[in-house]
PDB file of N, CA and C in Angstrom:
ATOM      1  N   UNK A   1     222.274 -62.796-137.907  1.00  0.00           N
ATOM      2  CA  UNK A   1     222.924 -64.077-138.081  1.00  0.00           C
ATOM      3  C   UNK A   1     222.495 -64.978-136.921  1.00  0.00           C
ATOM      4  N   UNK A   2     222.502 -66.184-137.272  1.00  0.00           N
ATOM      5  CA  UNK A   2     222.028 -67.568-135.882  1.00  0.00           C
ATOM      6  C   UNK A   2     222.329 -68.408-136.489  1.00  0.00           C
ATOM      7  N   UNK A   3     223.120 -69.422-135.500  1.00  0.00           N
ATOM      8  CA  UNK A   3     223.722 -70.596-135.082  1.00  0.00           C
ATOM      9  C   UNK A   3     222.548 -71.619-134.793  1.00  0.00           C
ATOM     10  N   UNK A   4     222.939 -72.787-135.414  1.00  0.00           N
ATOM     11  CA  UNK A   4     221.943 -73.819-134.848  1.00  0.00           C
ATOM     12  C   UNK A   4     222.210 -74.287-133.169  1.00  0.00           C
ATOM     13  N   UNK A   5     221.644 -73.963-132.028  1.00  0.00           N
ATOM     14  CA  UNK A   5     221.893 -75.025-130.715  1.00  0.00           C
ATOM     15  C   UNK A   5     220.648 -75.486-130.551  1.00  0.00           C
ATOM     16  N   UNK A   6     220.749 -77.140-130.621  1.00  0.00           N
ATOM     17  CA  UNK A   6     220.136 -78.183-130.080  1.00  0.00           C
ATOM     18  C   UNK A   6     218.481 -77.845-130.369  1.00  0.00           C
ATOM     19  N   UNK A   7     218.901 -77.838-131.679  1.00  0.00           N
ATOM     20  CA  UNK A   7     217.555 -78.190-132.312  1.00  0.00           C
ATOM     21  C   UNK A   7     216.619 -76.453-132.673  1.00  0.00           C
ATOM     22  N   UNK A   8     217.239 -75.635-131.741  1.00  0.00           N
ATOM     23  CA  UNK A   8     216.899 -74.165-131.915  1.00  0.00           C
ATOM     24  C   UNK A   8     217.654 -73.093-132.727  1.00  0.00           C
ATOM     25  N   UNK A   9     217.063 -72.080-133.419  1.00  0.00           N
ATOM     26  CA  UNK A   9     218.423 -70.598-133.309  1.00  0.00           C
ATOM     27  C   UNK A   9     218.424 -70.282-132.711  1.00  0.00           C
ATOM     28  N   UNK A  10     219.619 -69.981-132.399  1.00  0.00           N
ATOM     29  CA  UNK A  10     219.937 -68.464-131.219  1.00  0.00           C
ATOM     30  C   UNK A  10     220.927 -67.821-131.693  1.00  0.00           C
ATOM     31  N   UNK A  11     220.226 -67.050-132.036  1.00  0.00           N
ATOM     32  CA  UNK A  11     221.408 -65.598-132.743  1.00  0.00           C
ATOM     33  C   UNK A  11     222.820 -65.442-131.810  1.00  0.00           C
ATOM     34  N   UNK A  12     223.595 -65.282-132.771  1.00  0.00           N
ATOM     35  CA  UNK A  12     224.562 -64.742-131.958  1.00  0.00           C
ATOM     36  C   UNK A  12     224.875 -62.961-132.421  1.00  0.00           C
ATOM     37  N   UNK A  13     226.060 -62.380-131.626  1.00  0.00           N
ATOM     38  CA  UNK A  13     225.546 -61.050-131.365  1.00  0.00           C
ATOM     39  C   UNK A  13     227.028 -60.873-131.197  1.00  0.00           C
ATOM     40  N   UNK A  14     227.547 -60.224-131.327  1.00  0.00           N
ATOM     41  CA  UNK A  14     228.659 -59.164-130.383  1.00  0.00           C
ATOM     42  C   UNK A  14     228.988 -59.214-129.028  1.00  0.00           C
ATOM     43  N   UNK A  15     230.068 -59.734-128.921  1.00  0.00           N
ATOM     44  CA  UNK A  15     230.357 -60.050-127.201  1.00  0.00           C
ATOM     45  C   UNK A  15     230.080 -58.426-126.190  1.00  0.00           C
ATOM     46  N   UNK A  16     230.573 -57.828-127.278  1.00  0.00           N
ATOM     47  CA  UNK A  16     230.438 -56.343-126.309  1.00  0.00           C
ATOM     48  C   UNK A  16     228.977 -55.750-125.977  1.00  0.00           C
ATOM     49  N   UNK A  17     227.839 -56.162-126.833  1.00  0.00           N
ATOM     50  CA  UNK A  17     226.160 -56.575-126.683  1.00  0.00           C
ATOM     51  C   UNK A  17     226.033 -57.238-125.659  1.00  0.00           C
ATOM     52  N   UNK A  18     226.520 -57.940-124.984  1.00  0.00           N
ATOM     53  CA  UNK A  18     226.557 -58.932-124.250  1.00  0.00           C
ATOM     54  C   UNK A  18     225.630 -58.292-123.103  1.00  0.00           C
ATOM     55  N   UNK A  19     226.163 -57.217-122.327  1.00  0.00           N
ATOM     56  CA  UNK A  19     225.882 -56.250-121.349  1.00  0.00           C
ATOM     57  C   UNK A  19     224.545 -55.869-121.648  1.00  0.00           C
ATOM     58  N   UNK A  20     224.154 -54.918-122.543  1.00  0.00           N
ATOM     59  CA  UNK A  20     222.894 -54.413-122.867  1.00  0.00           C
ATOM     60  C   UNK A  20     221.905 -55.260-123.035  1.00  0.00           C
ATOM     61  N   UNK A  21     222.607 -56.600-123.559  1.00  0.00           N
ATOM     62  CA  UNK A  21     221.537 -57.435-124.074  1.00  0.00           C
ATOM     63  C   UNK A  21     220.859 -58.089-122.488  1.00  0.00           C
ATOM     64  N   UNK A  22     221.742 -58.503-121.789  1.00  0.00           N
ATOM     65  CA  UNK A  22     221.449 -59.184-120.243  1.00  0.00           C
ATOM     66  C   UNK A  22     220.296 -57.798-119.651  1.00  0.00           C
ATOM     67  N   UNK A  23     220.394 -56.543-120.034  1.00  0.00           N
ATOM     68  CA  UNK A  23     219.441 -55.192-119.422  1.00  0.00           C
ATOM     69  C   UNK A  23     218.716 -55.834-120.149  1.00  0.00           C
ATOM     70  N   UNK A  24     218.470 -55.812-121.095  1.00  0.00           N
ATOM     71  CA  UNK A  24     216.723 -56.050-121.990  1.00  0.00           C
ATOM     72  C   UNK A  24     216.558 -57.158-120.972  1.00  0.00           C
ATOM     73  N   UNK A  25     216.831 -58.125-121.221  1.00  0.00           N
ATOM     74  CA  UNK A  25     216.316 -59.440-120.487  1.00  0.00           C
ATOM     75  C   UNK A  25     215.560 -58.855-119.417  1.00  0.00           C
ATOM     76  N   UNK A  26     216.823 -58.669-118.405  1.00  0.00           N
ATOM     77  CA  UNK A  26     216.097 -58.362-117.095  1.00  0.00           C
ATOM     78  C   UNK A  26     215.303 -57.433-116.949  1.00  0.00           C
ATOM     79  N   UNK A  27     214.963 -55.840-117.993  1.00  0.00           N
ATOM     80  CA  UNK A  27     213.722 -55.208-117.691  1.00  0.00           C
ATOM     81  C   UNK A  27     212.428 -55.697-118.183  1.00  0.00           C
ATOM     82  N   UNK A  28     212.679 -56.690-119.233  1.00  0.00           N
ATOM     83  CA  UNK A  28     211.090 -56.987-119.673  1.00  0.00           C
ATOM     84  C   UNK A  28     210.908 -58.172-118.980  1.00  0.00           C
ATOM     85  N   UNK A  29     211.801 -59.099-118.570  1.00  0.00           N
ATOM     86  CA  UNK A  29     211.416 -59.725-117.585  1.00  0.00           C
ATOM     87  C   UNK A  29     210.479 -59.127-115.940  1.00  0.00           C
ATOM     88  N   UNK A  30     211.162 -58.078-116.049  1.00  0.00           N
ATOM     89  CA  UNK A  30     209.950 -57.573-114.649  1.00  0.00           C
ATOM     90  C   UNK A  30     209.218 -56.907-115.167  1.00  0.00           C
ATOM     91  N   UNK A  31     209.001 -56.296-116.225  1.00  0.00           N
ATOM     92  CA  UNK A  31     207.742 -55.550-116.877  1.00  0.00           C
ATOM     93  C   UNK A  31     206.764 -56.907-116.938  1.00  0.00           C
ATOM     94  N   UNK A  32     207.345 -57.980-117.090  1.00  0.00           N
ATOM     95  CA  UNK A  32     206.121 -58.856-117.625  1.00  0.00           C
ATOM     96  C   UNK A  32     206.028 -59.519-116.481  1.00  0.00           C
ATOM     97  N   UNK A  33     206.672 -59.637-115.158  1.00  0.00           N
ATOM     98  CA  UNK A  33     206.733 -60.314-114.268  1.00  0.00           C
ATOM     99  C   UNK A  33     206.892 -62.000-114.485  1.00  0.00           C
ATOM    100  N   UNK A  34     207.884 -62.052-115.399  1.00  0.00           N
ATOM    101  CA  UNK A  34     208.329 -63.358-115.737  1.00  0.00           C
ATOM    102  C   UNK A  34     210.000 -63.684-115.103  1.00  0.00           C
ATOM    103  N   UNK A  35     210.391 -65.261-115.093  1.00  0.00           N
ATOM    104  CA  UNK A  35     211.693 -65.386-114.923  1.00  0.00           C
ATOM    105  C   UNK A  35     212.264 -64.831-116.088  1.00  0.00           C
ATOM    106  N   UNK A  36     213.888 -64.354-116.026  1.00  0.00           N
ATOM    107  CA  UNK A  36     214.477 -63.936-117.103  1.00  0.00           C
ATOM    108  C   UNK A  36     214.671 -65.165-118.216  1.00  0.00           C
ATOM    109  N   UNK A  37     214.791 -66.190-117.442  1.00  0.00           N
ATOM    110  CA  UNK A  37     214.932 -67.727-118.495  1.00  0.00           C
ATOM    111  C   UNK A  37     213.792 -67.862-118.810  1.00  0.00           C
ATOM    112  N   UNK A  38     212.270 -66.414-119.206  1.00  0.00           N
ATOM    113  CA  UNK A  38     211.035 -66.853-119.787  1.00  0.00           C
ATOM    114  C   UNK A  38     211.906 -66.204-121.050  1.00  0.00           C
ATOM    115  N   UNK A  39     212.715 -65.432-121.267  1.00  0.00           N
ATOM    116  CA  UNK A  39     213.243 -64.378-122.143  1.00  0.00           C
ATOM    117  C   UNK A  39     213.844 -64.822-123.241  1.00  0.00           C
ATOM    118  N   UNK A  40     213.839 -64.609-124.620  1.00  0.00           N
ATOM    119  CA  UNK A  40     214.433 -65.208-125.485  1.00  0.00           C
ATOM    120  C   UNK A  40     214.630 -64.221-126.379  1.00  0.00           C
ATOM    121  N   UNK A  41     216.466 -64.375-126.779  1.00  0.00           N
ATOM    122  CA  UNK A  41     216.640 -62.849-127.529  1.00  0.00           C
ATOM    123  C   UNK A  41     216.166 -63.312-129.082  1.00  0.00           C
ATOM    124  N   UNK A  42     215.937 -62.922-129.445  1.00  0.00           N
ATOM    125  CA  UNK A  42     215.380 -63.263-131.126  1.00  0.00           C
ATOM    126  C   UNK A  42     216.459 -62.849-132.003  1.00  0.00           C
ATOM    127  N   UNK A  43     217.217 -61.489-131.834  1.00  0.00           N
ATOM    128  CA  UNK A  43     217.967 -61.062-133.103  1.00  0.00           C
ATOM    129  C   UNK A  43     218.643 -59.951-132.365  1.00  0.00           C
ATOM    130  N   UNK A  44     219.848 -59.540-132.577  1.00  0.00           N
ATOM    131  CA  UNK A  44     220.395 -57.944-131.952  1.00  0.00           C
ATOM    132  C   UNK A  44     221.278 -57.438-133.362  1.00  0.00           C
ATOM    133  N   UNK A  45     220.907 -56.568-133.516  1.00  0.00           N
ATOM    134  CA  UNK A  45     221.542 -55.912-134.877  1.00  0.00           C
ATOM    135  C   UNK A  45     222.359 -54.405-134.100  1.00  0.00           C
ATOM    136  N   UNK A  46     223.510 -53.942-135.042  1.00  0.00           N
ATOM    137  CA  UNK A  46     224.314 -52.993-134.429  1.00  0.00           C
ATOM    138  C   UNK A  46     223.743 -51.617-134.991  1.00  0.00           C
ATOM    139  N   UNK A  47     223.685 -50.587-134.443  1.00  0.00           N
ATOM    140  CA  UNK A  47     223.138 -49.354-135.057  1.00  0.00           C
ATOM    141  C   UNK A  47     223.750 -48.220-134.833  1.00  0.00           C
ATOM    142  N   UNK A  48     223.998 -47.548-135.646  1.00  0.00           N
ATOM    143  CA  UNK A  48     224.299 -46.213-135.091  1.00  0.00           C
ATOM    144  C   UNK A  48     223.097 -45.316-135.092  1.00  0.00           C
ATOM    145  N   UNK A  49     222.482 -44.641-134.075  1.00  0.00           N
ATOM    146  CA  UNK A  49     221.755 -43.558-134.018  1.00  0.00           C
ATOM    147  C   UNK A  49     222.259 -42.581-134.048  1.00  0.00           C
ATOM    148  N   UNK A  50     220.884 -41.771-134.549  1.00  0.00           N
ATOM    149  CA  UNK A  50     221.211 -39.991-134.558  1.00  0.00           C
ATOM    150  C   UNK A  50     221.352 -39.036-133.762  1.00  0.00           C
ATOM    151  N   UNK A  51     221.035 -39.780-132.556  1.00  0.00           N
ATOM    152  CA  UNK A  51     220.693 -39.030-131.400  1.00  0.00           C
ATOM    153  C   UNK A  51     220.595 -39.853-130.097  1.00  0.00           C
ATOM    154  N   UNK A  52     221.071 -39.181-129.032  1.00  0.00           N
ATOM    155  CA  UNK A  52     220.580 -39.736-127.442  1.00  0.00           C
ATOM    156  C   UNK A  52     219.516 -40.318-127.379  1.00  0.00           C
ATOM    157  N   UNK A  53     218.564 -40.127-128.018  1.00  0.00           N
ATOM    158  CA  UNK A  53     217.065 -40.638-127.508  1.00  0.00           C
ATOM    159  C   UNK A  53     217.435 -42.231-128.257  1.00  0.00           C
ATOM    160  N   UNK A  54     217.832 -42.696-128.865  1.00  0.00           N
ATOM    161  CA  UNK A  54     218.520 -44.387-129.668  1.00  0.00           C
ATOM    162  C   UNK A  54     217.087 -44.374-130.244  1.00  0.00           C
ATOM    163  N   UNK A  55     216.592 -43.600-131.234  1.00  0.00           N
ATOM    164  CA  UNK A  55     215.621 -44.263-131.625  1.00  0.00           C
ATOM    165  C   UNK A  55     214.507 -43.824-131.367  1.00  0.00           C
ATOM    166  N   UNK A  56     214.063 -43.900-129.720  1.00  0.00           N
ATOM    167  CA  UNK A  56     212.801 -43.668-129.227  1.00  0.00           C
ATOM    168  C   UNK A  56     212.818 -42.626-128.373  1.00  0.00           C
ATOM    169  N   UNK A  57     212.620 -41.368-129.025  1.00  0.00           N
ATOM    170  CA  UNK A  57     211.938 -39.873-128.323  1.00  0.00           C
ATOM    171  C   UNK A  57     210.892 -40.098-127.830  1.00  0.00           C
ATOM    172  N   UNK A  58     210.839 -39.731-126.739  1.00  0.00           N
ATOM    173  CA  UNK A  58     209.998 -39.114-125.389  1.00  0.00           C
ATOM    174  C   UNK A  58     209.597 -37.600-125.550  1.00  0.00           C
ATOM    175  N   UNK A  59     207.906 -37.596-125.907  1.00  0.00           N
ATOM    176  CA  UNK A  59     207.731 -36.360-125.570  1.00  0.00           C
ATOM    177  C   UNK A  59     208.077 -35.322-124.761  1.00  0.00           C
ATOM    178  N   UNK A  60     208.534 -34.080-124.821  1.00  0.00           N
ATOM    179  CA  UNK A  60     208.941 -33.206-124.219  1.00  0.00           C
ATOM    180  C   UNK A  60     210.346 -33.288-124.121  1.00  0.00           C
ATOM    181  N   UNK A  61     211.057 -34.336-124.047  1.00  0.00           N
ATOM    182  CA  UNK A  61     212.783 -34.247-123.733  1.00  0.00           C
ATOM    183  C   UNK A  61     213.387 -33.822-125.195  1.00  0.00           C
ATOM    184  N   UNK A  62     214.555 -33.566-124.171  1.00  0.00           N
ATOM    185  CA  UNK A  62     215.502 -33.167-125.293  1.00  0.00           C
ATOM    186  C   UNK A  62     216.877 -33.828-125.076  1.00  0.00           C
ATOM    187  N   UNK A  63     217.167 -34.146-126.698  1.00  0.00           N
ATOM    188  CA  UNK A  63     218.232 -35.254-126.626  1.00  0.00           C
ATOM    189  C   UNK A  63     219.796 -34.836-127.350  1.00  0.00           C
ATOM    190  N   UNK A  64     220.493 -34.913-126.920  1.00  0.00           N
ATOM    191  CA  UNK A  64     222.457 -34.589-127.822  1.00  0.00           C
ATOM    192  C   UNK A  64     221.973 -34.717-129.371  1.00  0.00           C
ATOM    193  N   UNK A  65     222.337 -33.926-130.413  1.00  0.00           N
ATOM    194  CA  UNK A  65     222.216 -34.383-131.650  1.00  0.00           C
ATOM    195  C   UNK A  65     224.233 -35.347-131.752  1.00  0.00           C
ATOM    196  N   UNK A  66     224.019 -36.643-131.731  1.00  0.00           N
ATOM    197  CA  UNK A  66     225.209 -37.293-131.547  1.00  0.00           C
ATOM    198  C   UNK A  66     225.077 -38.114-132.482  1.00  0.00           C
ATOM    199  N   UNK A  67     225.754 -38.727-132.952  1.00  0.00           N
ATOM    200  CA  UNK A  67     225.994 -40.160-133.556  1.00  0.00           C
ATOM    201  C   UNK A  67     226.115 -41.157-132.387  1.00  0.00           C
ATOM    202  N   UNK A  68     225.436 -41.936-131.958  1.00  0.00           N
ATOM    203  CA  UNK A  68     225.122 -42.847-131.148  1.00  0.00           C
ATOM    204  C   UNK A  68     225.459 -44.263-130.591  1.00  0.00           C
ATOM    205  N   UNK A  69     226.428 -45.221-130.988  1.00  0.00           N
ATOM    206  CA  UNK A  69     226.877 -46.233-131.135  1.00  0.00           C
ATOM    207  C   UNK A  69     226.001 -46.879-130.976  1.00  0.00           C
ATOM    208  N   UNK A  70     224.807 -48.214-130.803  1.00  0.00           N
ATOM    209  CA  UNK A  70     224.677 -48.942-130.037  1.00  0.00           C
ATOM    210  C   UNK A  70     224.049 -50.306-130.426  1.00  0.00           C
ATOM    211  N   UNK A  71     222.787 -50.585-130.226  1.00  0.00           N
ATOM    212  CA  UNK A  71     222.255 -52.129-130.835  1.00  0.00           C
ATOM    213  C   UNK A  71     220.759 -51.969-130.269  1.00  0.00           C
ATOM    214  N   UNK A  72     219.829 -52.510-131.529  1.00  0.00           N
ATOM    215  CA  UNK A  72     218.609 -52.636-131.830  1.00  0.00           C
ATOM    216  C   UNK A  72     218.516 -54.209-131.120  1.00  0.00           C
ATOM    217  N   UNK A  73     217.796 -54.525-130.105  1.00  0.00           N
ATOM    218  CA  UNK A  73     217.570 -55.613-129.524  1.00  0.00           C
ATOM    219  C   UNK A  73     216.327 -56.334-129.686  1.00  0.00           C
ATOM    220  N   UNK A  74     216.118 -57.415-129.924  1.00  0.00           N
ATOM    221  CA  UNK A  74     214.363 -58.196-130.335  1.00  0.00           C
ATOM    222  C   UNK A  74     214.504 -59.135-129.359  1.00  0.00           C
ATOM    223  N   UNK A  75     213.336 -59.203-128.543  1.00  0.00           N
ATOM    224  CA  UNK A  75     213.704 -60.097-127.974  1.00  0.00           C
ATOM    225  C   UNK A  75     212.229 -60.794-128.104  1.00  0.00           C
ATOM    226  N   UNK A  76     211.933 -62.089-126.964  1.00  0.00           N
ATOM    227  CA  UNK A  76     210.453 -62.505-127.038  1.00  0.00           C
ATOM    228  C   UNK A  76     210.159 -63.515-125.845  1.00  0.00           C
ATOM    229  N   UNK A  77     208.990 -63.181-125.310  1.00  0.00           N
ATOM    230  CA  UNK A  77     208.353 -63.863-124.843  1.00  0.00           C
ATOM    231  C   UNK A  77     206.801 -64.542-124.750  1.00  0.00           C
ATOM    232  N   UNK A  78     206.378 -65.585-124.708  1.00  0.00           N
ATOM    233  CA  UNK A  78     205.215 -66.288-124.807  1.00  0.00           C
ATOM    234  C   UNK A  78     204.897 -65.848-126.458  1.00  0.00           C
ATOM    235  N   UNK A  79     205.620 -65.916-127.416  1.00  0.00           N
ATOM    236  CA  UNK A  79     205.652 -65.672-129.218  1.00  0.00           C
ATOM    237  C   UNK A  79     204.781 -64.630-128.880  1.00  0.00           C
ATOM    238  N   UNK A  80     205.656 -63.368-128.198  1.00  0.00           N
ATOM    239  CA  UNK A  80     205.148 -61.700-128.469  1.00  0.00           C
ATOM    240  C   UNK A  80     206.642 -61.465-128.581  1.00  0.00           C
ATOM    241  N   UNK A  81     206.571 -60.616-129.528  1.00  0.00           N
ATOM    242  CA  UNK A  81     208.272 -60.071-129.793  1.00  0.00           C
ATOM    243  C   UNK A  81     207.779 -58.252-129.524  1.00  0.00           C
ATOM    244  N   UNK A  82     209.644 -58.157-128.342  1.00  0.00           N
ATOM    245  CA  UNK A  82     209.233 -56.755-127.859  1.00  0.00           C
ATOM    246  C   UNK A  82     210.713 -56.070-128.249  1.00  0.00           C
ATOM    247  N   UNK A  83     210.992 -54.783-128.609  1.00  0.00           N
ATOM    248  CA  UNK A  83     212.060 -54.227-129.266  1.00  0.00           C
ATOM    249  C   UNK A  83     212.708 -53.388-128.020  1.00  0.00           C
ATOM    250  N   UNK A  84     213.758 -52.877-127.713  1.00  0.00           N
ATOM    251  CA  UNK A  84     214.899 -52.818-127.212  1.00  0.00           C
ATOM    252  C   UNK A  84     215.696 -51.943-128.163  1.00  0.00           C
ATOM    253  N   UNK A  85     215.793 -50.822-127.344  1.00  0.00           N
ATOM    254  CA  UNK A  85     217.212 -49.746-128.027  1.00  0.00           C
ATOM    255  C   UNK A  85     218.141 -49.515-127.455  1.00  0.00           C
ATOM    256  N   UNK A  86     219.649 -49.407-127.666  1.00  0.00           N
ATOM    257  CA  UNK A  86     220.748 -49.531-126.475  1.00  0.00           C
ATOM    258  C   UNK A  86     221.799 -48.446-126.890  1.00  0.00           C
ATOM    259  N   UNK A  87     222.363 -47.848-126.300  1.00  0.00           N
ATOM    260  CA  UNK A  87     223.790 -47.461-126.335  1.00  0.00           C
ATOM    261  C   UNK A  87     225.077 -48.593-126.302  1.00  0.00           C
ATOM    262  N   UNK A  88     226.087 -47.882-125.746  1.00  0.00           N
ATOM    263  CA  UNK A  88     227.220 -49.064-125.414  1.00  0.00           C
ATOM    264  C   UNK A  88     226.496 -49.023-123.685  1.00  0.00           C
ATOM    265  N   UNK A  89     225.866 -48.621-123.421  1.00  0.00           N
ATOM    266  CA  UNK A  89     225.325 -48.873-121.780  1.00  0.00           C
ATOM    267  C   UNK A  89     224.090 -48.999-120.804  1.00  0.00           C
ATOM    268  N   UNK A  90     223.327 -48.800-121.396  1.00  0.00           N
ATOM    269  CA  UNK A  90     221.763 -48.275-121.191  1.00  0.00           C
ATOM    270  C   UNK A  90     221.078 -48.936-122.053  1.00  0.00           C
ATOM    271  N   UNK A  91     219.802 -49.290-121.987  1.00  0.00           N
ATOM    272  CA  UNK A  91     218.661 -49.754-122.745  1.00  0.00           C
ATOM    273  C   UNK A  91     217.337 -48.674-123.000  1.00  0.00           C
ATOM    274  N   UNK A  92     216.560 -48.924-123.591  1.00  0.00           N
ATOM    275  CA  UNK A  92     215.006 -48.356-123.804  1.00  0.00           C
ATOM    276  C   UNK A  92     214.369 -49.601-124.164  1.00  0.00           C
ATOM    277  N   UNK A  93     213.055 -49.448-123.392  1.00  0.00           N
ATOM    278  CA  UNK A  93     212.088 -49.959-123.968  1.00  0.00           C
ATOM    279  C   UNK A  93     211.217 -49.055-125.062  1.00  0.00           C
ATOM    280  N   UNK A  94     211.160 -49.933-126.124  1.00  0.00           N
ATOM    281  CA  UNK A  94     210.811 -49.094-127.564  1.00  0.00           C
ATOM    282  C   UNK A  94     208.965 -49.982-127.732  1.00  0.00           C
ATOM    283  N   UNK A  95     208.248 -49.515-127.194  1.00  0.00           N
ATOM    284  CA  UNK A  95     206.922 -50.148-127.893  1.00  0.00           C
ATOM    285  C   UNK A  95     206.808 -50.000-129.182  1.00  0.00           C
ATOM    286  N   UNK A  96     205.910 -50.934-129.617  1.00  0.00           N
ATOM    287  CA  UNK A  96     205.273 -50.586-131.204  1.00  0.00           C
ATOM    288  C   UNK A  96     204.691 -49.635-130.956  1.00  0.00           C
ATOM    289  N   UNK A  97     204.979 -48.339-132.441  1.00  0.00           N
ATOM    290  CA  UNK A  97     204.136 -47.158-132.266  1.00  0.00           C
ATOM    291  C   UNK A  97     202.841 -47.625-133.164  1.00  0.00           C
ATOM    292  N   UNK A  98     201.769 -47.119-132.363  1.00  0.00           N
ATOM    293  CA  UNK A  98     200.083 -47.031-133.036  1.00  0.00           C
ATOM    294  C   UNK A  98     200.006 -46.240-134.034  1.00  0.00           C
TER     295      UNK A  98
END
């Protein structure tokens, strides 16, 4: 879902997203070595995962088989959109898989 502000969308999201969503910002902001105001969330959808890993397993680890609470995050900078997996507390950076 998105709201029109001032001429743009900007999705709105879940106040309780709020938290995770400010982590995405600020890690791909220093992954890309940009200000966080280069950051623009695109979309945050709510998810339940299957597991600890939210999505994105890491070779070799091993993850809780849980039901997961959390939120699928899109965000973007310079029109590259980069994905984001969250709990209620924590983030991942999720690359596109090859």
């Amino acid at each position: 879902m998105a709201t029109v502000s001032a001429g743009q969308l900007t999705p709105t999201f879940p106040p309780e997203a709020g938290r995770v969503v400010d982590l995405a910002r600020k890690d791909l902001a220093q992954r890309l070595g940009k200000d966080q105001a280069a950051i623009t969330v695109a979309r945050v959808e709510k998810v339940d995962w299957s597991d600890t890993s939210l999505g994105c397993p890491q070779p070799g680890m091993m993850y809780a088989q849980v039901i997961t609470p959390g939120y699928r995050i899109y965000l973007s900078a310079d029109n590259v959109s980069y994905e984001y997996h969250s709990d209620k507390a924590r983030v991942v950076f999720c690359p596109a898989k090859k």
